[in-house]
N, C-alpha and C. Protein backbone atom coordinates (compact mmCIF):
# COMPACT_ATOMS: atom_id res chain seq x y z
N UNK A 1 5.41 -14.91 3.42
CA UNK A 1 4.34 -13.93 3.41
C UNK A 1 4.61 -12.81 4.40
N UNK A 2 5.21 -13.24 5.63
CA UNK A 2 5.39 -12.40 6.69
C UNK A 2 6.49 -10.96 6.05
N UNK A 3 7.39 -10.88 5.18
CA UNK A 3 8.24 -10.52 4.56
C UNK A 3 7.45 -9.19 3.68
N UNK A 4 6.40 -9.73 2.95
CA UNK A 4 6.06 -8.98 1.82
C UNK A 4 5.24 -8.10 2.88
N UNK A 5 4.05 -8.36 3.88
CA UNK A 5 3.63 -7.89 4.85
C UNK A 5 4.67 -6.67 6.21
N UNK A 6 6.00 -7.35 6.23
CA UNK A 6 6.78 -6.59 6.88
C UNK A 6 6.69 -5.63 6.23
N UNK A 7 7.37 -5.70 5.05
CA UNK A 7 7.83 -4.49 3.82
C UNK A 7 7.13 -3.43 3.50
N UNK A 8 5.70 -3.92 3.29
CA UNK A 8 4.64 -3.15 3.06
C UNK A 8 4.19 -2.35 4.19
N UNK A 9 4.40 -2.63 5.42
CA UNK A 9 4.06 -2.36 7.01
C UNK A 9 4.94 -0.65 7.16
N UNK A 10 6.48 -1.23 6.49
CA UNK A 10 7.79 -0.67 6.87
C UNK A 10 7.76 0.98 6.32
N UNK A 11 8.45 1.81 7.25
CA UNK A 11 8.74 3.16 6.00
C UNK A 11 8.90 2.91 4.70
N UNK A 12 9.42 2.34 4.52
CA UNK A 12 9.99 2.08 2.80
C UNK A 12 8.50 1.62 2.29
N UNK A 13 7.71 0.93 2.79
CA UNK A 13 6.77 0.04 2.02
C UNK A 13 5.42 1.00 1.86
N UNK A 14 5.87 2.39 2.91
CA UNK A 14 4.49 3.42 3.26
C UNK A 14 4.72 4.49 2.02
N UNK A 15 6.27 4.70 1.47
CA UNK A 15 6.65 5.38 0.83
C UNK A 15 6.33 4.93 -0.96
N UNK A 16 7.20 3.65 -0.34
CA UNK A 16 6.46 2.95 -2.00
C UNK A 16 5.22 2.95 -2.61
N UNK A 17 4.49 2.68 -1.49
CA UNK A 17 2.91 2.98 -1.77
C UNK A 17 2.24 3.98 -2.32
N UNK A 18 3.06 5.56 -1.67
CA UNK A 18 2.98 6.85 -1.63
C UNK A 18 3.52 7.44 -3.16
N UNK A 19 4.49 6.56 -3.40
CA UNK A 19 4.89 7.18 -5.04
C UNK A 19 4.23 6.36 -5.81
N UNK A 20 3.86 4.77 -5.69
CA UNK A 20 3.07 4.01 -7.15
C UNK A 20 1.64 4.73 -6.94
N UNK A 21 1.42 5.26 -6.18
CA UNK A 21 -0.35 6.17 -6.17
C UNK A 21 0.10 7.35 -7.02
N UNK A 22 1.14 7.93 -6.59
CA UNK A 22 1.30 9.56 -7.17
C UNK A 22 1.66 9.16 -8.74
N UNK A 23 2.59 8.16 -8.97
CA UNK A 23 2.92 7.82 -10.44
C UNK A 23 1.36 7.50 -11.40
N UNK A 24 1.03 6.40 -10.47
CA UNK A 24 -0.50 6.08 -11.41
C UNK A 24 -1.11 7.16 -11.77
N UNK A 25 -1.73 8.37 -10.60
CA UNK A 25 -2.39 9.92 -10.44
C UNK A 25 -1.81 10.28 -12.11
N UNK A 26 -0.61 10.56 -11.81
CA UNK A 26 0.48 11.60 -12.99
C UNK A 26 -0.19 10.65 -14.45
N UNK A 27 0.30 9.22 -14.15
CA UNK A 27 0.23 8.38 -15.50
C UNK A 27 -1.14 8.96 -16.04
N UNK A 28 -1.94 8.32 -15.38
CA UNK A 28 -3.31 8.48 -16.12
C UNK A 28 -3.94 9.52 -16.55
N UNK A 29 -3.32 10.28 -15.86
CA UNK A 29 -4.16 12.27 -16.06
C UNK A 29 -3.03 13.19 -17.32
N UNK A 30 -2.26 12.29 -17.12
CA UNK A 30 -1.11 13.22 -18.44
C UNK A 30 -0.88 12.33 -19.46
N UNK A 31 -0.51 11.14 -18.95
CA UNK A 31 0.47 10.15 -20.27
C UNK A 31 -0.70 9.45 -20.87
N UNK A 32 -1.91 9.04 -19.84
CA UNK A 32 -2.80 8.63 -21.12
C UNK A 32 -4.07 9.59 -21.45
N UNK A 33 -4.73 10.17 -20.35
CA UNK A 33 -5.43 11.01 -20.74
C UNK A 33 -7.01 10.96 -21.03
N UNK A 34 -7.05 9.62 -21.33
CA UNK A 34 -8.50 9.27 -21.81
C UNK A 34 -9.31 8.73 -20.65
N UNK A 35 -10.57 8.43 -20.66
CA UNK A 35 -11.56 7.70 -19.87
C UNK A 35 -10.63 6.52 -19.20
N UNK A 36 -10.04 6.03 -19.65
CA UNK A 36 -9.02 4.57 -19.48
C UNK A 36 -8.23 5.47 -18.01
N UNK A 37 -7.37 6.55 -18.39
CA UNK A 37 -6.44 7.39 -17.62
C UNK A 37 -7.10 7.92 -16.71
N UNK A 38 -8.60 7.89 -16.72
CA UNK A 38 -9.01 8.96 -15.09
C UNK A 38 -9.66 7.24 -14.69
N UNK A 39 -9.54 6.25 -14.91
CA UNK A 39 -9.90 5.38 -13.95
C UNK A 39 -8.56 4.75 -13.55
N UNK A 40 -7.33 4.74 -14.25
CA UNK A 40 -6.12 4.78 -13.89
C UNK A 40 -5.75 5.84 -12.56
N UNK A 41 -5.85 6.92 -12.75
CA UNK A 41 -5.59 7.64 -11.89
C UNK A 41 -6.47 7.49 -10.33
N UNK A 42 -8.01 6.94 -10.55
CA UNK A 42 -8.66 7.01 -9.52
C UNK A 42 -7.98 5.68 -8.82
N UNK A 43 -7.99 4.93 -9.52
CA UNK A 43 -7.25 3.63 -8.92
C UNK A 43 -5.66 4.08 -7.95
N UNK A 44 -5.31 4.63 -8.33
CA UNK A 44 -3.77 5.46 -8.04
C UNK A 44 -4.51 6.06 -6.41
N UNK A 45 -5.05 6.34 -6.57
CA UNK A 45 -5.56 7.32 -4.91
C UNK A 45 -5.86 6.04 -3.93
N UNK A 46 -6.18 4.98 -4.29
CA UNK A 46 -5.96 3.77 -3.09
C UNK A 46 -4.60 3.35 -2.57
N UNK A 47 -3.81 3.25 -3.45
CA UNK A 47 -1.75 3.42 -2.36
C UNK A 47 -1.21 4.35 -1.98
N UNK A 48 -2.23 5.73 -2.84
CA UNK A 48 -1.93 6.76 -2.33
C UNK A 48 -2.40 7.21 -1.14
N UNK A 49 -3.44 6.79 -0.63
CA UNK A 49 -4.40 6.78 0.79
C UNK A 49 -3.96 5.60 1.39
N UNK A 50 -3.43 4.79 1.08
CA UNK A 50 -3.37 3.86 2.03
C UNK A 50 -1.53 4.22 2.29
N UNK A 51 -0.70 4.45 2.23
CA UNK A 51 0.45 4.83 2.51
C UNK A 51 0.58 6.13 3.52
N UNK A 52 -0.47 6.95 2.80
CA UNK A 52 -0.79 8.27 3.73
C UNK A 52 -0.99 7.96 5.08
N UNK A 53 -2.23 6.97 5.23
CA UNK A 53 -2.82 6.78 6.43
C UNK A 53 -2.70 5.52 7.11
N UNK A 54 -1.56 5.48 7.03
CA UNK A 54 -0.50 4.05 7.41
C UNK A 54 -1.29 2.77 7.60
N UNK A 55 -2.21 2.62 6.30
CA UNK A 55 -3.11 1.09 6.37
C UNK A 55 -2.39 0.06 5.42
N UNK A 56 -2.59 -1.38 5.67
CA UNK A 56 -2.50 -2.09 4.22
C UNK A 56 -3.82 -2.76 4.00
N UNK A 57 -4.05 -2.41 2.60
CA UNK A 57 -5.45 -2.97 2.04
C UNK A 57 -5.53 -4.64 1.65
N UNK A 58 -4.41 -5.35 1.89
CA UNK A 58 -4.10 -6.40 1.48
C UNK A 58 -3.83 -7.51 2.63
N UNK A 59 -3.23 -7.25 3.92
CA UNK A 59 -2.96 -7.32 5.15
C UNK A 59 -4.03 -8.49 5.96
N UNK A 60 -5.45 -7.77 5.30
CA UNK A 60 -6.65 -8.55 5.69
C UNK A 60 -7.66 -9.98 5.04
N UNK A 61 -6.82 -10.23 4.14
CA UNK A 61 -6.44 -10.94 2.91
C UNK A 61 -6.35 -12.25 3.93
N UNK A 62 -4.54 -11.80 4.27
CA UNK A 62 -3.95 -13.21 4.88
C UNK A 62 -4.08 -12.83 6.46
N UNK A 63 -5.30 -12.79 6.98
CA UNK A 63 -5.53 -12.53 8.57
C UNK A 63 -4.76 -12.03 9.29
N UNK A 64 -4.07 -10.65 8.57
CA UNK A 64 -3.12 -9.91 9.17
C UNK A 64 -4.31 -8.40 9.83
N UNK A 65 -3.56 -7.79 10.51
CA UNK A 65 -4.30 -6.23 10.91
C UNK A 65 -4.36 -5.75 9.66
N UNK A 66 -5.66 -4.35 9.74
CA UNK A 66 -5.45 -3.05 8.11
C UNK A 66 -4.53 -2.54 9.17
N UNK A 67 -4.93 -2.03 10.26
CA UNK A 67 -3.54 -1.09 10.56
C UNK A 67 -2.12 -1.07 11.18
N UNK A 68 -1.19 -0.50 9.97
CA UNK A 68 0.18 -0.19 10.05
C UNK A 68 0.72 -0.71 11.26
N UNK A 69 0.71 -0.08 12.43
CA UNK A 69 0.62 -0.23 13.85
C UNK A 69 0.70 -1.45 14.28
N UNK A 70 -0.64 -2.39 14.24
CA UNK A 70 -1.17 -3.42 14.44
C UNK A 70 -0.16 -4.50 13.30
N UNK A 71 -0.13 -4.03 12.79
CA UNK A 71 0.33 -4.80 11.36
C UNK A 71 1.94 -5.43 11.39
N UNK A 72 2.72 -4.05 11.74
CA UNK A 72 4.02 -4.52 12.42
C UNK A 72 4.50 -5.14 13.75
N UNK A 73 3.04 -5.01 14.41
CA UNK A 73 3.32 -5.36 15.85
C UNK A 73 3.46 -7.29 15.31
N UNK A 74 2.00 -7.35 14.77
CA UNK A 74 1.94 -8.80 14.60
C UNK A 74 2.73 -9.41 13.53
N UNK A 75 3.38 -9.15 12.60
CA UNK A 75 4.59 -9.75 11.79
C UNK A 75 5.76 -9.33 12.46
N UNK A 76 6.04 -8.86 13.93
CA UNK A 76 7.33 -8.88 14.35
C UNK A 76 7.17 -9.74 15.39
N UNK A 77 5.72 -10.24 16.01
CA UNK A 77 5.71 -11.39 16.56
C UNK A 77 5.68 -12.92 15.79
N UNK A 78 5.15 -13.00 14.32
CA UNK A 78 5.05 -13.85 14.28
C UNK A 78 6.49 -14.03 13.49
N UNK A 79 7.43 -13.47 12.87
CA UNK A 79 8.69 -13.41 13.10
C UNK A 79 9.57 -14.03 14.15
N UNK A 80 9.55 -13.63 15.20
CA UNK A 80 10.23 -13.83 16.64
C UNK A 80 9.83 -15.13 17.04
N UNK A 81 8.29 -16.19 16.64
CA UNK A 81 7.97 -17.16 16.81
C UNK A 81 9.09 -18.34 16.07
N UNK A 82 8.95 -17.61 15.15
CA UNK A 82 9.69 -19.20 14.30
C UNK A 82 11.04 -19.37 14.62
């Protein structure tokens, strides 16, 4: 778990976040278009805000920090534990 939490914590995981929001945005407002596509797209603005503003929405799930910061501090300790 600590892994998927690193990843997601990591540049790469702030970035990933940052394009599956912008892809969903694009998907839903062009490729599908319908009522279905603007709740697609609204859905898309939560990885897109949460990548922006270096949170994970999921983090708090498994009694990890929401913030980024906090988030890598404590999966690089509990890392270094085992």
């Amino acid at each position: 778990m600590n892994g998927l939490f690193g990843f997601l914590a990591s540049g790469g995981g702030r970035v990933t976040r940052i394009v599956a929001g912008i892809v969903l945005i694009l998907a839903g407002l062009f490729a599908i278009g319908s009522a279905a596509g603007y709740i697609i797209a609204l859905i898309g603005l939560i990885p897109l805000a949460a990548g922006i503003f270096d949170v994970c929405v999921f983090a708090p799930l498994a009694g990890l920090p929401f913030k980024g910061p906090a988030l890598r501090s404590e999966v690089a300790q509990r890392s270094a534990s085992k």
